[in-house]
PDB file of N, CA and C in Angstrom:
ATOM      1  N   UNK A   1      33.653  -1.678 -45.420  1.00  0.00           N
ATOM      2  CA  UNK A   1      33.683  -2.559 -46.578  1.00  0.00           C
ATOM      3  C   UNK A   1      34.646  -3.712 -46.310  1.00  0.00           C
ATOM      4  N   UNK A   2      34.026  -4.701 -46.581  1.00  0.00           N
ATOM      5  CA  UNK A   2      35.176  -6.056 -46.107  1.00  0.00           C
ATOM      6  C   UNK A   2      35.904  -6.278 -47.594  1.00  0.00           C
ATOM      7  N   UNK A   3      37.214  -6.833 -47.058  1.00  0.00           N
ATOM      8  CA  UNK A   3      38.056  -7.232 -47.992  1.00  0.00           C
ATOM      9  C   UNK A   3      37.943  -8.344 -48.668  1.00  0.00           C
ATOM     10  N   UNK A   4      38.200  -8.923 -49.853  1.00  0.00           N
ATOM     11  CA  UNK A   4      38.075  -9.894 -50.689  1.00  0.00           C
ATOM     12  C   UNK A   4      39.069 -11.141 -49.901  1.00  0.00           C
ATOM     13  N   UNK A   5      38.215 -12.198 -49.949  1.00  0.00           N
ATOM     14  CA  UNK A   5      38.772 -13.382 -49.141  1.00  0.00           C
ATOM     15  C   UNK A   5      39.996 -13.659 -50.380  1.00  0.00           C
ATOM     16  N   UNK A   6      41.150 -13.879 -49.490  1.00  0.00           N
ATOM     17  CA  UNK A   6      42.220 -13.878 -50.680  1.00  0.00           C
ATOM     18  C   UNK A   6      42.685 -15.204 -50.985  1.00  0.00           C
ATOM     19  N   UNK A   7      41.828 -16.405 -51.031  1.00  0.00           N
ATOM     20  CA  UNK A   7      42.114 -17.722 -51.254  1.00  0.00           C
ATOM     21  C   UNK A   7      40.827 -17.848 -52.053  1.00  0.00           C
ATOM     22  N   UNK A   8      39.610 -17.368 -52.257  1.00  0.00           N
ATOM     23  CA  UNK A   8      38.537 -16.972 -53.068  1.00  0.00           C
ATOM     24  C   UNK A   8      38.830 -17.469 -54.639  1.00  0.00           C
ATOM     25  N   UNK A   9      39.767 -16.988 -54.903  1.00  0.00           N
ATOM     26  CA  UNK A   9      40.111 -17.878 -56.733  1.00  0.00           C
ATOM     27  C   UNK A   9      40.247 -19.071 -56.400  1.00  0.00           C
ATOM     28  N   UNK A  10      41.101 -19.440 -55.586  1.00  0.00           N
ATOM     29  CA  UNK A  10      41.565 -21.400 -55.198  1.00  0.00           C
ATOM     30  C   UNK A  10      40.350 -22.093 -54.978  1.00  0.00           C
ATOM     31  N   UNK A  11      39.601 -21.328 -54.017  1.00  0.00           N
ATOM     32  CA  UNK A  11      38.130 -22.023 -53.776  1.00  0.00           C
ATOM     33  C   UNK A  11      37.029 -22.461 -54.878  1.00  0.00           C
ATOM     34  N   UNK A  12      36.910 -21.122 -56.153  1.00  0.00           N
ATOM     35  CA  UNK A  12      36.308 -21.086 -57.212  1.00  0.00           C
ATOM     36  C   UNK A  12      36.760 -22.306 -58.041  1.00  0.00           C
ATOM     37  N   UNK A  13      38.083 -22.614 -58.494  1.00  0.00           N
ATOM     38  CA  UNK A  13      39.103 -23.403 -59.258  1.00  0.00           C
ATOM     39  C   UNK A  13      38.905 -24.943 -58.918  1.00  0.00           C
ATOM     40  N   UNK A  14      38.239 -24.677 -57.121  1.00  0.00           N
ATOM     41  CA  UNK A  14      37.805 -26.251 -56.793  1.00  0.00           C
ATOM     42  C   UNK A  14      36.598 -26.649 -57.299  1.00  0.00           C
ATOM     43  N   UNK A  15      35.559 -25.747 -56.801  1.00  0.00           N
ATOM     44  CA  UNK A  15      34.114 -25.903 -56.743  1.00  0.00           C
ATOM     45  C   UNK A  15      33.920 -26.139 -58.735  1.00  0.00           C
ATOM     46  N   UNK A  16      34.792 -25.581 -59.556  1.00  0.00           N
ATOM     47  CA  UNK A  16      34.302 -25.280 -61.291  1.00  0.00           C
ATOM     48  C   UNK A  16      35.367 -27.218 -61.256  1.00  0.00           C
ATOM     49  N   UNK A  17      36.145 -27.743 -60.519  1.00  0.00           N
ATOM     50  CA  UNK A  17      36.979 -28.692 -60.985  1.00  0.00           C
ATOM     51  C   UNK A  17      35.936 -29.918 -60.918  1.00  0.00           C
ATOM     52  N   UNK A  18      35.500 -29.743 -59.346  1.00  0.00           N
ATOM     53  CA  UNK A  18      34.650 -30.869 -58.929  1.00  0.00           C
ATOM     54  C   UNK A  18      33.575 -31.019 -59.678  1.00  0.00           C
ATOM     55  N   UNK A  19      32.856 -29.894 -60.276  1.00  0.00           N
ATOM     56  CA  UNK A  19      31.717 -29.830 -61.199  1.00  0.00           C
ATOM     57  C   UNK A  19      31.853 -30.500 -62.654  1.00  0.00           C
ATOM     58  N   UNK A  20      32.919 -30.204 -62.845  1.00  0.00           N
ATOM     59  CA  UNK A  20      33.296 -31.016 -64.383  1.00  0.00           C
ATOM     60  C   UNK A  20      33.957 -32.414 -64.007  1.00  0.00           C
ATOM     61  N   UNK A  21      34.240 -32.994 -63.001  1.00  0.00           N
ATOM     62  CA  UNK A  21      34.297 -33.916 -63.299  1.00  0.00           C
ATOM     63  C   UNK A  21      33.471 -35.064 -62.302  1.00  0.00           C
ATOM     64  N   UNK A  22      32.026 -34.510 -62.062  1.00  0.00           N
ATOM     65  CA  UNK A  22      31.099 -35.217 -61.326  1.00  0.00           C
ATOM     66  C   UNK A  22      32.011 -35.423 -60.006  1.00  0.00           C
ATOM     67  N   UNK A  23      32.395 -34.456 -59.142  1.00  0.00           N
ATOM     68  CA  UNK A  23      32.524 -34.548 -57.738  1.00  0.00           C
ATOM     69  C   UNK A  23      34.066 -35.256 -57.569  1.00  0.00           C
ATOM     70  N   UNK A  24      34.374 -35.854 -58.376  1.00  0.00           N
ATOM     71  CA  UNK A  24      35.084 -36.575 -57.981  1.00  0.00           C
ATOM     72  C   UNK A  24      36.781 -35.850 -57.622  1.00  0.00           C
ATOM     73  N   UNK A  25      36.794 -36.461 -56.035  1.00  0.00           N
ATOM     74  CA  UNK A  25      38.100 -35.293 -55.698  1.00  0.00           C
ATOM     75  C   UNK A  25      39.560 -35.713 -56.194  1.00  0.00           C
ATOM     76  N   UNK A  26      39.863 -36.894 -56.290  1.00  0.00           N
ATOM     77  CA  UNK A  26      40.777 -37.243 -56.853  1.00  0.00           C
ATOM     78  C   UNK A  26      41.257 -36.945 -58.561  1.00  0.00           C
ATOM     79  N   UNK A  27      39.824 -36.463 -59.223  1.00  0.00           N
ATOM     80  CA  UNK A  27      40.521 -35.654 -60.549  1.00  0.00           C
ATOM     81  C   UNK A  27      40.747 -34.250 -60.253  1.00  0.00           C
ATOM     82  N   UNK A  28      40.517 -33.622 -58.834  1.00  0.00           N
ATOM     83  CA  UNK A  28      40.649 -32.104 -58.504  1.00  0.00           C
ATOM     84  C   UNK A  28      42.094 -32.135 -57.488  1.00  0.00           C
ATOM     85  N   UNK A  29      43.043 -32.794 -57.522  1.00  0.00           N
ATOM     86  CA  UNK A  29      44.075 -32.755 -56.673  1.00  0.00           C
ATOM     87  C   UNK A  29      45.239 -31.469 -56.928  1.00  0.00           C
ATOM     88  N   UNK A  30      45.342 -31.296 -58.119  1.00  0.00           N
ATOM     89  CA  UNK A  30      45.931 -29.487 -58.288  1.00  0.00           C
ATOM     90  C   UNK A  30      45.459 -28.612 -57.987  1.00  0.00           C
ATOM     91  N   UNK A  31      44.234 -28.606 -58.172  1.00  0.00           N
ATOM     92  CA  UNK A  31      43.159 -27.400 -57.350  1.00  0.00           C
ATOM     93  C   UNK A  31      42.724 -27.546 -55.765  1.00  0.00           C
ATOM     94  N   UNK A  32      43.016 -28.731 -55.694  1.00  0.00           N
ATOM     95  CA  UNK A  32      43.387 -28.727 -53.890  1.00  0.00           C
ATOM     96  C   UNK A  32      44.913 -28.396 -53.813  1.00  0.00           C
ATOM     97  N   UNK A  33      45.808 -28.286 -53.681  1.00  0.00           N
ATOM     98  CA  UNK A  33      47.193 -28.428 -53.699  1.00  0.00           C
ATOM     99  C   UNK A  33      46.970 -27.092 -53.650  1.00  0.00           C
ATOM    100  N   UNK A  34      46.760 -26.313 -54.640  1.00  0.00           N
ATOM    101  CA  UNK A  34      46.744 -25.030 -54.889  1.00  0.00           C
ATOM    102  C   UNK A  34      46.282 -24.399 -54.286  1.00  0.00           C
ATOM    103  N   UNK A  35      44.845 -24.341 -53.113  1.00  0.00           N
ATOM    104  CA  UNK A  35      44.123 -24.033 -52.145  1.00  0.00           C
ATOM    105  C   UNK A  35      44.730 -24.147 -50.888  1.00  0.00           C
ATOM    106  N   UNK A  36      45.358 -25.665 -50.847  1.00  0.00           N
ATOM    107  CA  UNK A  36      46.645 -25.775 -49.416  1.00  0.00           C
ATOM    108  C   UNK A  36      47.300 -24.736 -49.468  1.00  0.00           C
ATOM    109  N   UNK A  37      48.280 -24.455 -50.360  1.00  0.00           N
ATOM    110  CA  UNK A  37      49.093 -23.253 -50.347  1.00  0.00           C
ATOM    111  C   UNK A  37      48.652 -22.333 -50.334  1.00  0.00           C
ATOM    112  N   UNK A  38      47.913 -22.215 -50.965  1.00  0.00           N
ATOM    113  CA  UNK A  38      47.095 -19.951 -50.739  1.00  0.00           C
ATOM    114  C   UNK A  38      46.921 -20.002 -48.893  1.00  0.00           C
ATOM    115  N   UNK A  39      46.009 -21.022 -48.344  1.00  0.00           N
ATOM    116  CA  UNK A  39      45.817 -21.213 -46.991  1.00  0.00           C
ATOM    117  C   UNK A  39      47.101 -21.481 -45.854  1.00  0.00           C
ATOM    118  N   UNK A  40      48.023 -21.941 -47.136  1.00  0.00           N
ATOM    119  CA  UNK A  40      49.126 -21.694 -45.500  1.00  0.00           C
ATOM    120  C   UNK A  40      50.007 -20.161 -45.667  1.00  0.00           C
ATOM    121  N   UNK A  41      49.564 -19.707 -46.874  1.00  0.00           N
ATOM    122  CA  UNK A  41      50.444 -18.218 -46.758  1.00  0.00           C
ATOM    123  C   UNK A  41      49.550 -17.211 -45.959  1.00  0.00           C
ATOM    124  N   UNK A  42      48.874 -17.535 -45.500  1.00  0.00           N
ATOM    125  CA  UNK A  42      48.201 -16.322 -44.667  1.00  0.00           C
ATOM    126  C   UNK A  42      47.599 -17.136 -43.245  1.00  0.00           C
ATOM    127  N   UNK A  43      47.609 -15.993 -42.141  1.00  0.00           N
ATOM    128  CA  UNK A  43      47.266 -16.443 -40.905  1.00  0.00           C
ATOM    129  C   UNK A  43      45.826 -17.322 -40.710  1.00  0.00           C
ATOM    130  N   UNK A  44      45.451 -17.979 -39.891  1.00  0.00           N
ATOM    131  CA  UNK A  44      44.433 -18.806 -39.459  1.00  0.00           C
ATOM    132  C   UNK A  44      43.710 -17.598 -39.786  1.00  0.00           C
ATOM    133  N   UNK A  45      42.462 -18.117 -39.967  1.00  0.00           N
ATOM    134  CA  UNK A  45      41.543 -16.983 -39.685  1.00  0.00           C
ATOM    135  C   UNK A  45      41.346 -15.740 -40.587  1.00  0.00           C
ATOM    136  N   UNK A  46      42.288 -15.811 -41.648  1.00  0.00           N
ATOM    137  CA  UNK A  46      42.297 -14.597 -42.463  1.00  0.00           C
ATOM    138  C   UNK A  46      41.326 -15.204 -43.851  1.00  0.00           C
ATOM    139  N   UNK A  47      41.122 -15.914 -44.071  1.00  0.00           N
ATOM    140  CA  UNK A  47      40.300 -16.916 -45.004  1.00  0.00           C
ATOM    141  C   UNK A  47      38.863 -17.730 -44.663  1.00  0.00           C
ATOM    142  N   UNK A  48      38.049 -16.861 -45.028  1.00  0.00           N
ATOM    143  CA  UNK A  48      36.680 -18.275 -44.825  1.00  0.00           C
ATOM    144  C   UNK A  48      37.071 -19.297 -45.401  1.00  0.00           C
ATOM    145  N   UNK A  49      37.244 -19.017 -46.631  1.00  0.00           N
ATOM    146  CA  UNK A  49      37.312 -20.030 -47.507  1.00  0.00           C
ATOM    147  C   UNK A  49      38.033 -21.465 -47.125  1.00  0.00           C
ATOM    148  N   UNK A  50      39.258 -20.762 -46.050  1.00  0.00           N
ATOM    149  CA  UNK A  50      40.522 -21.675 -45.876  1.00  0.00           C
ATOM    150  C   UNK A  50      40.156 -22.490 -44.469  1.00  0.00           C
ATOM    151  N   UNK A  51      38.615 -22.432 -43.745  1.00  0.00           N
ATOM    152  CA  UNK A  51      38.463 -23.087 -42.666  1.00  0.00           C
ATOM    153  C   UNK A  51      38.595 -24.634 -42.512  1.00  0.00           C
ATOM    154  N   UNK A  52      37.979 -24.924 -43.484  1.00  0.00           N
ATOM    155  CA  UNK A  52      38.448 -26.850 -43.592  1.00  0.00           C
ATOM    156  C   UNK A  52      39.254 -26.907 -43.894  1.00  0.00           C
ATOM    157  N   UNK A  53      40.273 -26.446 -44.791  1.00  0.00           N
ATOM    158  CA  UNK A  53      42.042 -27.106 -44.992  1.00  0.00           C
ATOM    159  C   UNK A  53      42.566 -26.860 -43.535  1.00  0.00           C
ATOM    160  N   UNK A  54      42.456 -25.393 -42.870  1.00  0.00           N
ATOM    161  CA  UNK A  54      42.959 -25.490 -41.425  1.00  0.00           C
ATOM    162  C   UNK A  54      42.853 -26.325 -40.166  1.00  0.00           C
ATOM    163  N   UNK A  55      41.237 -27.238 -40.293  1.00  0.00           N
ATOM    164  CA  UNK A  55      40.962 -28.076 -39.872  1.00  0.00           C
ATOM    165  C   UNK A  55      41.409 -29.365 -40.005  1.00  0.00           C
ATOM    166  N   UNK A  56      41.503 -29.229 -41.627  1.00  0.00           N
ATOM    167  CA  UNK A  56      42.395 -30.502 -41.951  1.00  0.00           C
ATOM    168  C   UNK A  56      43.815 -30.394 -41.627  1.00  0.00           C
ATOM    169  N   UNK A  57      44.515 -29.587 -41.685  1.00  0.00           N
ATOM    170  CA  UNK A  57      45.840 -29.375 -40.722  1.00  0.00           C
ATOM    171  C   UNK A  57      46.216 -29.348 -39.740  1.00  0.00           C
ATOM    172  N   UNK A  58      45.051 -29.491 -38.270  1.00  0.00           N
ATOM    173  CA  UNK A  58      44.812 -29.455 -37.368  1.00  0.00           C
ATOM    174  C   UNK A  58      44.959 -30.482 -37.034  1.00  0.00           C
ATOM    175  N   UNK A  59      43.801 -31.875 -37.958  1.00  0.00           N
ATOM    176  CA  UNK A  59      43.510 -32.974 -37.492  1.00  0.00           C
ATOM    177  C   UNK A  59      45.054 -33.614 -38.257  1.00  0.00           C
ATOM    178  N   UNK A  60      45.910 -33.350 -38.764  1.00  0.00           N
ATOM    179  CA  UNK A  60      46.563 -34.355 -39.532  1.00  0.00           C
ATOM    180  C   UNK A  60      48.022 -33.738 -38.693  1.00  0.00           C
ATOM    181  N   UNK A  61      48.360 -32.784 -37.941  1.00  0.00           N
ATOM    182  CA  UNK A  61      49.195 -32.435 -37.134  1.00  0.00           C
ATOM    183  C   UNK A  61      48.926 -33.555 -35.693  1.00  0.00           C
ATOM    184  N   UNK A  62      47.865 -33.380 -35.526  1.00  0.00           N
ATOM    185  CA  UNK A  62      47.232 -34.054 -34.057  1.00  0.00           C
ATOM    186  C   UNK A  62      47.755 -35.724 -34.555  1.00  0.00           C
ATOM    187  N   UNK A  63      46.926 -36.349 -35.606  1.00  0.00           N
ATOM    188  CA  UNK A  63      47.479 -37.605 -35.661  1.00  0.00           C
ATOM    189  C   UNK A  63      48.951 -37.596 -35.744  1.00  0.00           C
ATOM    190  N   UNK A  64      49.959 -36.881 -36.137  1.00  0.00           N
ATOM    191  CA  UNK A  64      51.365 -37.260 -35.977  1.00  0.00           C
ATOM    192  C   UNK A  64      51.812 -36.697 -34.765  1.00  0.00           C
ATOM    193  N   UNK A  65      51.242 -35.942 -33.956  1.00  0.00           N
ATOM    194  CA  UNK A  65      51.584 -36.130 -32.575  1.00  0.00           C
ATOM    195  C   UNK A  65      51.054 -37.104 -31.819  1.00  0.00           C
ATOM    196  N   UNK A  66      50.038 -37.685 -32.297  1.00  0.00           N
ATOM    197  CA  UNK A  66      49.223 -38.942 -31.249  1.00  0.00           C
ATOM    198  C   UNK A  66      49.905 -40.193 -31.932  1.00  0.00           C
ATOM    199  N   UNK A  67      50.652 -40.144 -33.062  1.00  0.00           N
ATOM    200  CA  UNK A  67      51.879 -41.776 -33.176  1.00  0.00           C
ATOM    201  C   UNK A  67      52.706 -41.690 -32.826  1.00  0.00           C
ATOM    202  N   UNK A  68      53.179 -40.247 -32.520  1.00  0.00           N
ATOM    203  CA  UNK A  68      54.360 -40.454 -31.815  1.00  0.00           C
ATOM    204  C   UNK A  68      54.604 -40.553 -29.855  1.00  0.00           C
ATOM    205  N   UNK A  69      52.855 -41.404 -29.587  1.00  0.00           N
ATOM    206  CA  UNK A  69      52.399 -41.288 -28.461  1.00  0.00           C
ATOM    207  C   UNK A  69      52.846 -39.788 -27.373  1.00  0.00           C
ATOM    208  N   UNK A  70      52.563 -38.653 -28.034  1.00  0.00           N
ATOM    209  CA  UNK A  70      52.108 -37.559 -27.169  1.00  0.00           C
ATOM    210  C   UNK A  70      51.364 -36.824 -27.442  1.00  0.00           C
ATOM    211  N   UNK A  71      50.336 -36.469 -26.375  1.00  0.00           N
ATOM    212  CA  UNK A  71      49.460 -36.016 -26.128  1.00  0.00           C
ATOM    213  C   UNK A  71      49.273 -34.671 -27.826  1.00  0.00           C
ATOM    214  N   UNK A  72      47.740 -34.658 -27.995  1.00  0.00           N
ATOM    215  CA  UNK A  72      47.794 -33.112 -28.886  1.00  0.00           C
ATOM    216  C   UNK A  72      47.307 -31.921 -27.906  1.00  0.00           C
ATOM    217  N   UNK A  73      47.646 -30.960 -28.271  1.00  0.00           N
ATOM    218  CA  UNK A  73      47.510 -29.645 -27.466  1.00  0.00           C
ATOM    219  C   UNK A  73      46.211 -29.169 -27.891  1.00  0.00           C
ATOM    220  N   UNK A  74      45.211 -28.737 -26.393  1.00  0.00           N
ATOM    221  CA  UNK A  74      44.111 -28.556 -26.288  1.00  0.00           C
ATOM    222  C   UNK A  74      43.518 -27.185 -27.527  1.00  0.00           C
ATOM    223  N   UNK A  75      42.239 -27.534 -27.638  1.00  0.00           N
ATOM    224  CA  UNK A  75      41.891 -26.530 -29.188  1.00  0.00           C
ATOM    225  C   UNK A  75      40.816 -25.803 -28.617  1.00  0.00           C
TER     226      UNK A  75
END
């Protein structure tokens, strides 16, 4: 029996935010905020839910290592 994805409420809280206010992500910025954090308290990989914020942490780590002209570490 698999375990309940434990960022699963944050995800719900987005998908019901974006719906009420016709998509738009900038009226859902607490319910993202709130999804960042559930996703950084638990390891990579322990979250479906949390695969694009990790990605997005990936890519936004990489750009502040690539202004500070060095290289990002291979993925």
């Amino acid at each position: 029996m698999s375990q309940k994805d434990p960022c699963q409420k944050q995800a719900c809280e987005i998908q019901k935010c974006l719906q009420a206010n016709n998509y738009m992500e900038s009226k859902c910025e607490a319910a993202l905020q709130e999804m960042r954090k559930c996703c950084a308290r638990f390891a990579r990989g322990r979250s479906v839910c949390c695969s694009g914020f990790e990605r997005e942490e990936r890519e936004r780590e990489n750009a502040k290592v690539t202004s500070k002209g060095i290289s990002p570490p291979p993925q």
